[in-house]
C-alpha atoms as a PDB file:
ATOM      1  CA  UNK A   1      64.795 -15.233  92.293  1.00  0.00           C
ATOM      2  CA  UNK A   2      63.289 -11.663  92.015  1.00  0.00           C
ATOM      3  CA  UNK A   3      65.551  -8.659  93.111  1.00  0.00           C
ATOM      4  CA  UNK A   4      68.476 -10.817  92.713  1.00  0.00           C
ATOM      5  CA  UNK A   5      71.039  -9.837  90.011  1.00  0.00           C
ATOM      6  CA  UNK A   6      73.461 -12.137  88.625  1.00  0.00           C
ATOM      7  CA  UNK A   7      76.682 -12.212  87.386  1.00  0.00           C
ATOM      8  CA  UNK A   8      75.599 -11.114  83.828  1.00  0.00           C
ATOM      9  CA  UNK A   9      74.556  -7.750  83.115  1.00  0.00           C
ATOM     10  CA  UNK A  10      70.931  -6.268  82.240  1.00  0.00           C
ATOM     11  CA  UNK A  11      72.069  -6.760  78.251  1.00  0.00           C
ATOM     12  CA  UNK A  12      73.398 -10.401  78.866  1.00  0.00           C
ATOM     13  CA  UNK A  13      77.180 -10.206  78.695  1.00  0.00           C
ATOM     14  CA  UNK A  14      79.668 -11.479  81.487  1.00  0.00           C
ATOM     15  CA  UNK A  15      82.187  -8.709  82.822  1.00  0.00           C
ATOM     16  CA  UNK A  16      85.022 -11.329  81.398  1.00  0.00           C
ATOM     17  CA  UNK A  17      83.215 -10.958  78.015  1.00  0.00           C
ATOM     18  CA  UNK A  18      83.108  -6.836  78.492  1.00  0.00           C
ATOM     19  CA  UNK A  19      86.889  -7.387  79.287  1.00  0.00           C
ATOM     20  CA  UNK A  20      87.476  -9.198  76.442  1.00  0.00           C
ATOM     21  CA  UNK A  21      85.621  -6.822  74.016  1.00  0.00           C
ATOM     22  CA  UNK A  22      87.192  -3.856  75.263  1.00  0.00           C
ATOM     23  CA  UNK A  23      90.972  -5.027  75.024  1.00  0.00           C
ATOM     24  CA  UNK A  24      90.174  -6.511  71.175  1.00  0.00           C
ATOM     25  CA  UNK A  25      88.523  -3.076  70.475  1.00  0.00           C
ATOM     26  CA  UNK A  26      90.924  -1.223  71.195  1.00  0.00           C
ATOM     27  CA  UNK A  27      94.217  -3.576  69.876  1.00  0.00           C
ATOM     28  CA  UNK A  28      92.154  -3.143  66.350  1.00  0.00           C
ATOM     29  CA  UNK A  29      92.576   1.007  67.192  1.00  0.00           C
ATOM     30  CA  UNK A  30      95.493   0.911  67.673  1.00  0.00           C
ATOM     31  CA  UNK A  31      96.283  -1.301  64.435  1.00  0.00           C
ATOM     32  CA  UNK A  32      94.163   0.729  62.370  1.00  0.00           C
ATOM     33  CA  UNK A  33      94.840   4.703  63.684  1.00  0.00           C
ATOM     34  CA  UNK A  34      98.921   4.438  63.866  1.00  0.00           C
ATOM     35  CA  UNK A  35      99.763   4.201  60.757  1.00  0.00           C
ATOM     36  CA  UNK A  36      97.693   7.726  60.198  1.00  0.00           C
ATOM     37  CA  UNK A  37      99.119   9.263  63.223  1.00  0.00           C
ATOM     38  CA  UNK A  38     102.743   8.391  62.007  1.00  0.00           C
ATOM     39  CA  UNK A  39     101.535  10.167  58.761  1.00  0.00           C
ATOM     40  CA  UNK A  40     100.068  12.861  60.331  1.00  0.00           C
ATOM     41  CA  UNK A  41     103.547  13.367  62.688  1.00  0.00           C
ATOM     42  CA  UNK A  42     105.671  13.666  59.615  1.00  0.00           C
ATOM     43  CA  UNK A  43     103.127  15.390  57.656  1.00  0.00           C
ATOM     44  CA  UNK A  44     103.706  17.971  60.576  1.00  0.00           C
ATOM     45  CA  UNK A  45     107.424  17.789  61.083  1.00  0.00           C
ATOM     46  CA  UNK A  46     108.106  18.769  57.963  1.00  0.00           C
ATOM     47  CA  UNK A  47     109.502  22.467  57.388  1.00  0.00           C
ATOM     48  CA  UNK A  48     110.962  25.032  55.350  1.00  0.00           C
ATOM     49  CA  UNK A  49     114.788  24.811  54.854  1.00  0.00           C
ATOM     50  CA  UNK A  50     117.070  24.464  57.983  1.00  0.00           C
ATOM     51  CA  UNK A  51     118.560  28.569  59.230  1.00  0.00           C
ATOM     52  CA  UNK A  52     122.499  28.357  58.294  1.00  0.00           C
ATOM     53  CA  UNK A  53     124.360  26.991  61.203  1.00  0.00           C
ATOM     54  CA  UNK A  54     121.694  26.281  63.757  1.00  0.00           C
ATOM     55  CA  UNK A  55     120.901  23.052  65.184  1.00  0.00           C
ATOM     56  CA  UNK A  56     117.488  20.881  64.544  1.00  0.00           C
ATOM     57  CA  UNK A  57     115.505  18.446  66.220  1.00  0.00           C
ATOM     58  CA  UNK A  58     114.852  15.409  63.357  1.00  0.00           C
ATOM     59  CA  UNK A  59     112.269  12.486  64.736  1.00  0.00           C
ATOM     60  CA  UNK A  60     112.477   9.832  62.390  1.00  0.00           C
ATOM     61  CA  UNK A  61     109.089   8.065  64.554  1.00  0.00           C
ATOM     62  CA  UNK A  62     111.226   5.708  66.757  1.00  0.00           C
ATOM     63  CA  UNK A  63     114.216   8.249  67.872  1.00  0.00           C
ATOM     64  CA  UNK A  64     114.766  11.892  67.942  1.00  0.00           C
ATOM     65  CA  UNK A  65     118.181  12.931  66.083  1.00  0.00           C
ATOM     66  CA  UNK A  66     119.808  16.467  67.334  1.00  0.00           C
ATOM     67  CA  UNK A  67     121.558  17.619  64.242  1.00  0.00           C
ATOM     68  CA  UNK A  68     123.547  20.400  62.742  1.00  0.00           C
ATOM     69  CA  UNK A  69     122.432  21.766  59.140  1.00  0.00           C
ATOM     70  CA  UNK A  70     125.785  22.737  58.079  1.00  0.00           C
ATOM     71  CA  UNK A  71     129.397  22.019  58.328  1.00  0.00           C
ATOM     72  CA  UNK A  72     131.782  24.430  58.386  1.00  0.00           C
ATOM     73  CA  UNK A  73     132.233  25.329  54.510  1.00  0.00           C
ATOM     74  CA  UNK A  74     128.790  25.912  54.430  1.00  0.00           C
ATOM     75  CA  UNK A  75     127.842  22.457  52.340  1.00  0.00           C
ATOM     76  CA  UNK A  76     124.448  20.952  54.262  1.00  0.00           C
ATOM     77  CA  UNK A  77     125.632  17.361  55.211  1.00  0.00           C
ATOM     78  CA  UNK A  78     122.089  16.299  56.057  1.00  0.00           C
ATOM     79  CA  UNK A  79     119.248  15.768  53.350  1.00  0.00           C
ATOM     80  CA  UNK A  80     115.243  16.884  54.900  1.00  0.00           C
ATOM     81  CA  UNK A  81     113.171  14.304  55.434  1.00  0.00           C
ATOM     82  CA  UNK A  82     111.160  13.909  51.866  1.00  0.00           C
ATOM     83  CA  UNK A  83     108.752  16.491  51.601  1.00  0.00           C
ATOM     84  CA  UNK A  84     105.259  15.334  51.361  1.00  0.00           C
ATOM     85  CA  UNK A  85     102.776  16.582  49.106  1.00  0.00           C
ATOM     86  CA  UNK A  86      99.695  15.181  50.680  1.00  0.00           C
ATOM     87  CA  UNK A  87      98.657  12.011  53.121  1.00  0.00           C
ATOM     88  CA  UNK A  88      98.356   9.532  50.206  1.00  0.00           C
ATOM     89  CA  UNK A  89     101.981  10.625  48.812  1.00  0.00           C
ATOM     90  CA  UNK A  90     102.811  10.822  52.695  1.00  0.00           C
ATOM     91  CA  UNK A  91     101.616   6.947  53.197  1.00  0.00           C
ATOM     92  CA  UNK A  92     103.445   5.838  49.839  1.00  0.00           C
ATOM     93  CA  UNK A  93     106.432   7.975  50.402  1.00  0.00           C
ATOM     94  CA  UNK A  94     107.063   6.183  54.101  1.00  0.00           C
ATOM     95  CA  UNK A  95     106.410   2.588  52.837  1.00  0.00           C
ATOM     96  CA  UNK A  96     108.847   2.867  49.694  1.00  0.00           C
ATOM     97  CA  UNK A  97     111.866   4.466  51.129  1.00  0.00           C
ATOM     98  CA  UNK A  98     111.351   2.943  54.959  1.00  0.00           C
ATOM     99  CA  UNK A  99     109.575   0.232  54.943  1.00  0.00           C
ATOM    100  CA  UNK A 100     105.921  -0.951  55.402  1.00  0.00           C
ATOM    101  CA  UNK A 101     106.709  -1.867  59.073  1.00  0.00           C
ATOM    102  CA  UNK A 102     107.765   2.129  59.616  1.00  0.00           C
ATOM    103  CA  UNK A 103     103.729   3.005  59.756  1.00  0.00           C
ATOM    104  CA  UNK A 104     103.715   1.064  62.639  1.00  0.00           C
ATOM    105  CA  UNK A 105     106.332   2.744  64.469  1.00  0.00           C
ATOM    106  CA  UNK A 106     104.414   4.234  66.608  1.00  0.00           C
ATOM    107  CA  UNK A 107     102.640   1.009  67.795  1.00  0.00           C
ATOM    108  CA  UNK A 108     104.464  -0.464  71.047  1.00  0.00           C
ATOM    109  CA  UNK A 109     103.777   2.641  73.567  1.00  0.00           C
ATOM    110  CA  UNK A 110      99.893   2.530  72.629  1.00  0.00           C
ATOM    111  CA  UNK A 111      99.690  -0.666  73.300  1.00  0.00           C
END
């Protein structure tokens, strides 16, 4: 019938298909961009050395940590995060001494 549209778009997919693609499009984003996002978090968390005596926010990508530098004889009881030299040592760094799953951290509230 002429003038008549269907249920299929002009470029022949259903709305269920566009649906479809869209959600699987953008699960495989989310897969793929986390684990640089986590880097790029820590990459810009990191900081000089801790004042004496003041307090610090640490985020460790699934919980933020409130902690205190020093005790009171003036020993730090808390080591800094690894410093990073770059994304690649950032990556490696974050799977050796946390885990693999620890790139993903970031994963659940994007989804």
């Amino acid at each position: 019938m002429p003038g008549t549209q269907t249920i299929i778009s002009l470029n022949g997919i259903t709305p269920t298909q566009q649906m479809m693609a869209s959600c699987s499009g953008a699960l495989l984003t989310s897969l793929i961009v986390t684990p640089f996002d986590v880097v790029k978090i820590r990459l810009q968390a990191q900081k000089t050395p801790f004042h004496k005596g003041k307090c610090f926010l640490y985020c460790n990508g699934l919980m933020d940590h409130l902690c205190v530098c020093e005790n009171g004889n003036t020993r730090a009881w808390y080591k800094a995060p690894g410093q990073f030299r770059g994304t690649v040592d950032a990556f490696f760094q974050i799977a050796r001494n946390e885990g693999l799953r620890s790139l993903w951290s970031g994963l659940p509230p994007t989804l």
